[in-house]
N, C-alpha and C. Protein backbone atom coordinates (compact mmCIF):
# COMPACT_ATOMS: atom_id res chain seq x y z
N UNK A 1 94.81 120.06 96.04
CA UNK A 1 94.76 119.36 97.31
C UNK A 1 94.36 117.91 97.10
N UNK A 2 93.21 117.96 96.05
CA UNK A 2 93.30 116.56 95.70
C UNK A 2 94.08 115.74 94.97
N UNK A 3 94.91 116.21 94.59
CA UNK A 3 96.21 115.23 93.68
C UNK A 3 97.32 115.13 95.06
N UNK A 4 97.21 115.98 95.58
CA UNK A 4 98.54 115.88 96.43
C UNK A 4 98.31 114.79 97.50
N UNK A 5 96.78 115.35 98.20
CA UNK A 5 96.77 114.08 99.02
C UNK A 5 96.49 112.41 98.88
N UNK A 6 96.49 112.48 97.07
CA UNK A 6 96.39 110.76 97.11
C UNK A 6 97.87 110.55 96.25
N UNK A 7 98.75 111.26 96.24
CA UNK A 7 99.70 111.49 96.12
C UNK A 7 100.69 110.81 97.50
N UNK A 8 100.20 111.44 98.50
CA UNK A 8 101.01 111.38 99.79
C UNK A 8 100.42 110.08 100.12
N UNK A 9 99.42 109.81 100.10
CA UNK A 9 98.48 108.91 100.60
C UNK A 9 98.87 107.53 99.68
N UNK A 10 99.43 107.41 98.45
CA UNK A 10 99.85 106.66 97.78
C UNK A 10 98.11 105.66 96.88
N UNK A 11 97.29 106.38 97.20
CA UNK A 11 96.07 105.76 96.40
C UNK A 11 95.58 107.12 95.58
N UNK A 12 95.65 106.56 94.47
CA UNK A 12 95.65 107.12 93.20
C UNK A 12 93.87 107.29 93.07
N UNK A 13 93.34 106.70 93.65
CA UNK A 13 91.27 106.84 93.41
C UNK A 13 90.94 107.18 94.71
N UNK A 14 91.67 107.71 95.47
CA UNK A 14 91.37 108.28 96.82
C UNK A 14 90.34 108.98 96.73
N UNK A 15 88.69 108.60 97.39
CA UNK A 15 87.50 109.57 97.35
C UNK A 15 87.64 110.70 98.20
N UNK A 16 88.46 111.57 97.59
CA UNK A 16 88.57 113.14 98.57
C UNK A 16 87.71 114.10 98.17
N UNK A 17 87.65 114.67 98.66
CA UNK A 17 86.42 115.63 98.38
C UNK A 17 87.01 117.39 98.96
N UNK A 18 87.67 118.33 98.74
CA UNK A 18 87.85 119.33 99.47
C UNK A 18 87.79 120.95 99.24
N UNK A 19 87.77 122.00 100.21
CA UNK A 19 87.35 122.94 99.90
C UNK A 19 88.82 123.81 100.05
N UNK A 20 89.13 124.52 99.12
CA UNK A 20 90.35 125.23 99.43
C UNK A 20 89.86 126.48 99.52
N UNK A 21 90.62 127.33 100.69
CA UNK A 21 90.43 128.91 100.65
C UNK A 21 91.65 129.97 100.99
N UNK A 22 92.04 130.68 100.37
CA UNK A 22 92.99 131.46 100.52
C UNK A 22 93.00 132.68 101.09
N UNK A 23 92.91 132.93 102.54
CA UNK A 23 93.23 134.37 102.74
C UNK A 23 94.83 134.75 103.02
N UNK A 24 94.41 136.40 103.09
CA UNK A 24 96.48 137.08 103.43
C UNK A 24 97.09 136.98 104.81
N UNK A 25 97.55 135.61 104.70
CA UNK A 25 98.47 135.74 106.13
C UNK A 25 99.70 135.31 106.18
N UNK A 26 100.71 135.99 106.87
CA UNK A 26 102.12 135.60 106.88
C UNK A 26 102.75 135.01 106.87
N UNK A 27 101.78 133.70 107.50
CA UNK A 27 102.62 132.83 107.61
C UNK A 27 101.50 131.63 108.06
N UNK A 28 101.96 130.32 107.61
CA UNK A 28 101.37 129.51 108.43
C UNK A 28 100.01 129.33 107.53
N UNK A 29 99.14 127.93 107.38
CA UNK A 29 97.68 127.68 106.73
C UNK A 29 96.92 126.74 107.83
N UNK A 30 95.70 126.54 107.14
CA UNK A 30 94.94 125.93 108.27
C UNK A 30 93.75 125.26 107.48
N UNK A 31 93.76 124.17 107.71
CA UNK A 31 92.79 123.16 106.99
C UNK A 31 91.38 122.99 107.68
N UNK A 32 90.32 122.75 106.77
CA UNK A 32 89.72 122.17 107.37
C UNK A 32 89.10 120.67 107.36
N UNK A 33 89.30 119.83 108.13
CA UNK A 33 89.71 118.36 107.26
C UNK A 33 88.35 117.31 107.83
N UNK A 34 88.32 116.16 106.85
CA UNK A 34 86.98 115.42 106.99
C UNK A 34 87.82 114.30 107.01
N UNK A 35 87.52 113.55 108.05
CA UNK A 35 87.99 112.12 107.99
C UNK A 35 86.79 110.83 108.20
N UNK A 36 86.45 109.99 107.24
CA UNK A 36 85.47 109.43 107.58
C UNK A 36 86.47 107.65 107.61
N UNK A 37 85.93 107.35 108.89
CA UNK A 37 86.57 106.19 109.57
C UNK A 37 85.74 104.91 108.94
N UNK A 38 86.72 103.64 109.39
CA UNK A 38 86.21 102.19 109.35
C UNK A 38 85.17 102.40 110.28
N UNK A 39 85.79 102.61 111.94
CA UNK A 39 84.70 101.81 112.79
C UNK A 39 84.21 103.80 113.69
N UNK A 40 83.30 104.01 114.02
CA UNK A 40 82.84 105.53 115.10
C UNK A 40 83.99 105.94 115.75
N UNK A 41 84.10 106.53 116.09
CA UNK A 41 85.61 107.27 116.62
C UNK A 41 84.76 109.32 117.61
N UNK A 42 84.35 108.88 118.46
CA UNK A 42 84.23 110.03 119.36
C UNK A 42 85.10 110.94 119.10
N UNK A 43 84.63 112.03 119.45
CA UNK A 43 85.50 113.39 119.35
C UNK A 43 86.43 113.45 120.34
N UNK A 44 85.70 112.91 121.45
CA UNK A 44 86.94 112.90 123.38
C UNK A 44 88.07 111.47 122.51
N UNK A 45 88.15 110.76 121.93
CA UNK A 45 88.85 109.88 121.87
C UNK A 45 89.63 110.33 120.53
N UNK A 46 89.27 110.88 119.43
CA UNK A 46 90.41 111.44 118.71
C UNK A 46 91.04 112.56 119.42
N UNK A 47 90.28 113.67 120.64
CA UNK A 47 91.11 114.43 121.19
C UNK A 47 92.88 113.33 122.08
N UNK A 48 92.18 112.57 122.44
CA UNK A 48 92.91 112.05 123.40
C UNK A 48 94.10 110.96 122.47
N UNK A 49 93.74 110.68 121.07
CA UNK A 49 94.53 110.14 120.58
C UNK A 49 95.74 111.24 119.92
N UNK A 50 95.11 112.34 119.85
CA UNK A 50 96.03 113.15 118.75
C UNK A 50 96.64 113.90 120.20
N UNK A 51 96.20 114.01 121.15
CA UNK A 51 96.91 114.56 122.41
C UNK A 51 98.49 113.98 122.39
N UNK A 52 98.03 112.64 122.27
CA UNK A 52 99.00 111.52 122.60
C UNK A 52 100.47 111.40 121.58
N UNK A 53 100.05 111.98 120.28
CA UNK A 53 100.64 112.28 119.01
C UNK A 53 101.64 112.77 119.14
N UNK A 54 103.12 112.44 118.92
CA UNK A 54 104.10 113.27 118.96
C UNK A 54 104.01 114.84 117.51
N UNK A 55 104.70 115.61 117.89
CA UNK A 55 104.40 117.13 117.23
C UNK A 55 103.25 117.61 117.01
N UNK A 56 101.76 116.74 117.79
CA UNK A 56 100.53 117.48 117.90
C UNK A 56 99.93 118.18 118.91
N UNK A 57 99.67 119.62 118.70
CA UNK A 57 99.10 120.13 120.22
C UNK A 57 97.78 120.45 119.61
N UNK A 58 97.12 120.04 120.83
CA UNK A 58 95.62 120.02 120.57
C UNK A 58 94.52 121.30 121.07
N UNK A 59 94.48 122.21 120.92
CA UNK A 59 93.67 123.22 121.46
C UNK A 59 92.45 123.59 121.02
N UNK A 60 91.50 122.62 121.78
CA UNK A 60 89.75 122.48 121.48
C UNK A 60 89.48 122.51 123.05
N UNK A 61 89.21 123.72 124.10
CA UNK A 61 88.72 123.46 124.85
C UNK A 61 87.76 124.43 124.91
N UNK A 62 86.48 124.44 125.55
CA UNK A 62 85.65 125.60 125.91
C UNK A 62 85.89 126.41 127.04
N UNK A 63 85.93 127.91 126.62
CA UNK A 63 86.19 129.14 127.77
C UNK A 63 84.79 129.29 128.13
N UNK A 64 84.85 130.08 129.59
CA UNK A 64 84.06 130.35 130.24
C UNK A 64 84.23 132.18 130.57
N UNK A 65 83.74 133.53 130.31
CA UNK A 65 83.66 134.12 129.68
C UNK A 65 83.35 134.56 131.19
N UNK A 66 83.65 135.92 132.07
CA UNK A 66 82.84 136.41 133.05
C UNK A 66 81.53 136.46 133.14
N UNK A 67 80.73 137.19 131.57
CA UNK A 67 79.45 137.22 131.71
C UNK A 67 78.55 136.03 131.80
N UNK A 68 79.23 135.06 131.62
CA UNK A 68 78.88 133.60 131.77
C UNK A 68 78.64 133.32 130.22
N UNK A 69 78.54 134.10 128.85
CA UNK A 69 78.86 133.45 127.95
C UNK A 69 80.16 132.58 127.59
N UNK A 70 80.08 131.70 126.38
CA UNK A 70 81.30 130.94 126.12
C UNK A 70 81.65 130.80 124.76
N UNK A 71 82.95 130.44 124.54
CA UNK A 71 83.27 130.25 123.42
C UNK A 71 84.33 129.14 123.07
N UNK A 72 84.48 128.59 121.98
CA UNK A 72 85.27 127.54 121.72
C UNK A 72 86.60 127.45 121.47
N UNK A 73 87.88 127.34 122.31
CA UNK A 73 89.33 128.16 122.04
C UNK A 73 90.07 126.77 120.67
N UNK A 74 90.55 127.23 119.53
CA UNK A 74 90.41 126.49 118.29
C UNK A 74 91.76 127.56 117.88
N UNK A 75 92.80 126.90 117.09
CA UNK A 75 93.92 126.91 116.60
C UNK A 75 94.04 127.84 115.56
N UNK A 76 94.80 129.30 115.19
CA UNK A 76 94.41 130.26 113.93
C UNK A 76 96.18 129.82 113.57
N UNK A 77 96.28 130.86 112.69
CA UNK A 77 97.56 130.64 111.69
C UNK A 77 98.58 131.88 113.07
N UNK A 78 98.21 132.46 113.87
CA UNK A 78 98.92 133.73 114.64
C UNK A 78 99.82 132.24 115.82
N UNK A 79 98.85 131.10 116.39
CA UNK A 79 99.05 130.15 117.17
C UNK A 79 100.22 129.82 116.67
N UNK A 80 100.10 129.17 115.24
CA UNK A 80 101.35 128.51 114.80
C UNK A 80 102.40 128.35 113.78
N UNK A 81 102.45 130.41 113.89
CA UNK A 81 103.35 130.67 113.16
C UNK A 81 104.73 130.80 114.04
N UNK A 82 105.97 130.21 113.09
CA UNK A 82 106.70 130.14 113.70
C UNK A 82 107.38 129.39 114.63
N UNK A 83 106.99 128.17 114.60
CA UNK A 83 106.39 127.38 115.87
C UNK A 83 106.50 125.63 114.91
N UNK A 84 107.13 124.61 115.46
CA UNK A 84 107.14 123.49 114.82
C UNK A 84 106.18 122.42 115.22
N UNK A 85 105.33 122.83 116.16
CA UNK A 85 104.54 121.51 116.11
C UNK A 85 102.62 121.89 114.79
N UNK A 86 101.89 120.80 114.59
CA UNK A 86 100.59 121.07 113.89
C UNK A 86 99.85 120.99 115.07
N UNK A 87 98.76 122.73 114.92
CA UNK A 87 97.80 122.20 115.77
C UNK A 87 96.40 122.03 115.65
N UNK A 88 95.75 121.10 116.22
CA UNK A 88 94.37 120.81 116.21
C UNK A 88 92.95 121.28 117.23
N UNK A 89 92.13 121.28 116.45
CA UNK A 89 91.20 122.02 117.02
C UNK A 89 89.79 121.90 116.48
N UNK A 90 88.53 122.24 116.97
CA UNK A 90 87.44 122.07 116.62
C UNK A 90 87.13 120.83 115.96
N UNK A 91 87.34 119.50 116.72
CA UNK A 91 87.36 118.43 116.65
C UNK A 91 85.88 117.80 116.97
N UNK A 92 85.13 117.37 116.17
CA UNK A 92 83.77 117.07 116.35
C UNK A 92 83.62 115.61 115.01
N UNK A 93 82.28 115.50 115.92
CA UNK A 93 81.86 114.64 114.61
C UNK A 93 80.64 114.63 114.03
N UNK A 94 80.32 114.25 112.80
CA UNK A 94 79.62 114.60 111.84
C UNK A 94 78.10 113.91 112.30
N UNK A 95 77.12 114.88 112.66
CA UNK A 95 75.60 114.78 113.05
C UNK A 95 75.04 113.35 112.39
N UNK A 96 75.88 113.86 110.83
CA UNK A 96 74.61 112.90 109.71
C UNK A 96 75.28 111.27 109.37
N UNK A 97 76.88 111.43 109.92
CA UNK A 97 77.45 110.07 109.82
C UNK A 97 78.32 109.38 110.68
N UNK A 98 78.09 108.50 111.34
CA UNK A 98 78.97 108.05 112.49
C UNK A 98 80.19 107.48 112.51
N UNK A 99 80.46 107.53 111.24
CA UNK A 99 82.03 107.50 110.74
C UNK A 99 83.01 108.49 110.42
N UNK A 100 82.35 109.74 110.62
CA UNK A 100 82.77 111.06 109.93
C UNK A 100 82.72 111.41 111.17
N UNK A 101 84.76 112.19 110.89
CA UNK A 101 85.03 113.28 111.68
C UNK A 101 85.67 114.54 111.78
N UNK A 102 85.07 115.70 111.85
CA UNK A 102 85.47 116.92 111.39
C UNK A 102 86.63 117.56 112.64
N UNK A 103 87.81 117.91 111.69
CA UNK A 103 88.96 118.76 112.33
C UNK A 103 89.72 119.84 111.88
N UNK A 104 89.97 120.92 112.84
CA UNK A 104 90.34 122.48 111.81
C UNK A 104 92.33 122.28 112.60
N UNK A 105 92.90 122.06 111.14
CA UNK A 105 94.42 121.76 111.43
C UNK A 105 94.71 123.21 111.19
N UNK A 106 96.21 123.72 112.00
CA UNK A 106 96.58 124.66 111.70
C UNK A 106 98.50 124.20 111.85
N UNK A 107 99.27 125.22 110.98
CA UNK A 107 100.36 124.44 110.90
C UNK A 107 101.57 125.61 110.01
N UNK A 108 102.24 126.11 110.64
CA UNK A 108 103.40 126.72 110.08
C UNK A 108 103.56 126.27 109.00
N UNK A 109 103.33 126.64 107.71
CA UNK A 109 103.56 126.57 106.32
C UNK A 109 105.07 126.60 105.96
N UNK A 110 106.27 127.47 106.44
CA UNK A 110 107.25 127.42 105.97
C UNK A 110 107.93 126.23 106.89
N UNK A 111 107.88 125.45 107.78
CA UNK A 111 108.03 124.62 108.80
C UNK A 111 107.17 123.12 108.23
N UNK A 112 106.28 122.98 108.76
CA UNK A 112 105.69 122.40 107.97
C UNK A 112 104.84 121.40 107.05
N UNK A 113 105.27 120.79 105.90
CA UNK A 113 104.77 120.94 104.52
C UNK A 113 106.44 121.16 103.67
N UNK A 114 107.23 121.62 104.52
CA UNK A 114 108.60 122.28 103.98
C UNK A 114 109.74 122.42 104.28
N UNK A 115 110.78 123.01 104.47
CA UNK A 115 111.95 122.23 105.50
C UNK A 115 111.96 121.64 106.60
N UNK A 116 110.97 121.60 107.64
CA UNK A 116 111.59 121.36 108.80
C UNK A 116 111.06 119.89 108.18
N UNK A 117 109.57 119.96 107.81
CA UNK A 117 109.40 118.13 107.51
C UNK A 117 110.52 117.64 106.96
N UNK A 118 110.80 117.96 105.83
CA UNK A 118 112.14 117.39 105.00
C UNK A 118 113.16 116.67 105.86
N UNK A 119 113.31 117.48 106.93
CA UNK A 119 114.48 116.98 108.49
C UNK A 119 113.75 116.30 108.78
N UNK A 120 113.10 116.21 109.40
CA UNK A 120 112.62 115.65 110.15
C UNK A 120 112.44 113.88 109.63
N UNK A 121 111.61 113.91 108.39
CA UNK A 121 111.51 112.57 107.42
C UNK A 121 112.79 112.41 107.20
N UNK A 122 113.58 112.51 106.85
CA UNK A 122 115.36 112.40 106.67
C UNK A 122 116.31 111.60 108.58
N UNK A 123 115.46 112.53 108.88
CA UNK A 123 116.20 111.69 110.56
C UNK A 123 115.37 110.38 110.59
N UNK A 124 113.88 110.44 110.39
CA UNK A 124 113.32 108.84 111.16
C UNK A 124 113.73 108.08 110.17
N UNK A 125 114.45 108.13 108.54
CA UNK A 125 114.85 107.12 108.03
C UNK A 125 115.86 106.38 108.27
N UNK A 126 116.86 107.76 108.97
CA UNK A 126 118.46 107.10 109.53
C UNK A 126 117.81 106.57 110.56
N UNK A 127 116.91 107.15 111.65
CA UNK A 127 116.39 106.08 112.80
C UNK A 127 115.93 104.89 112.23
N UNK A 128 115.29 104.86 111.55
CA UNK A 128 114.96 102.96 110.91
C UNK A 128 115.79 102.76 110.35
N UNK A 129 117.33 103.11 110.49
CA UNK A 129 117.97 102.60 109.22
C UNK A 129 118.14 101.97 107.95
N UNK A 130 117.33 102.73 107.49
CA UNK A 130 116.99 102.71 105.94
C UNK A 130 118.24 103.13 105.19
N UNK A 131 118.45 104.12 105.77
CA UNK A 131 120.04 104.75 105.52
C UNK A 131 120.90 105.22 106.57
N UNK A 132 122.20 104.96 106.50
CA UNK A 132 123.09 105.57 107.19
C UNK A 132 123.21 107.53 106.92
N UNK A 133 123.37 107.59 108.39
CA UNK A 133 123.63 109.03 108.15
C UNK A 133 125.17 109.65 107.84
């Protein structure tokens, strides 16, 4: 994970830091990702930026439960299997740093990461015409 993402990222000393975990599911993975910013960045304002995001659906809201307990509704691999957009969830930020912000991505693995990106990066180049299609 760490070669790939300073790979994608195109910086080769990229300070990443990450935890990989593998359980058995059919389809579809789910990150859990640390982003530590230039300037503070609220949790309501990355919700509202990644809302805004084309192919991002955002599902971090709190349920309200009959017995009056609650719980936090957050994105599993069942959400977005099958399914072409990435979704986000449990979007917070970090107690101990006001630049740090924690998010749990979830995202059709065979979709993707994998063909559909491939299309998809292939169309916005003919849209910038970089190349003719």
């Amino acid at each position: 994970m760490v070669r790939e993402t300073r790979k994608i990222m195109h910086e080769p000393d990229l300070p990443v830091t990450v935890t990989c975990v593998r359980v058995p599911v059919f389809n579809a993975h789910a990150e859990a990702i640390y982003v530590e910013l230039e300037k503070p960045l609220t949790a309501d304002e990355a919700r509202e930026i990644l809302r805004n995001a084309k192919g991002i659906v955002v599902m971090d809201e709190p349920t309200q439960l009959p017995d009056g307990t609650s719980y936090w509704t957050y994105p599993t691999p069942l959400d977005a299997s099958g399914k072409d957009p990435v979704y986000v969830g449990r979007i917070r930020n970090d107690p101990f740093n006001p630049h740090g912000l924690w998010l749990w991505v979830v995202a059709d693995n065979l979709r993707k990461g994998a063909a559909l990106n491939a299309v998809q990066i292939a169309e916005e180049i003919v849209r910038r015409g970089i190349i003719e299609a």
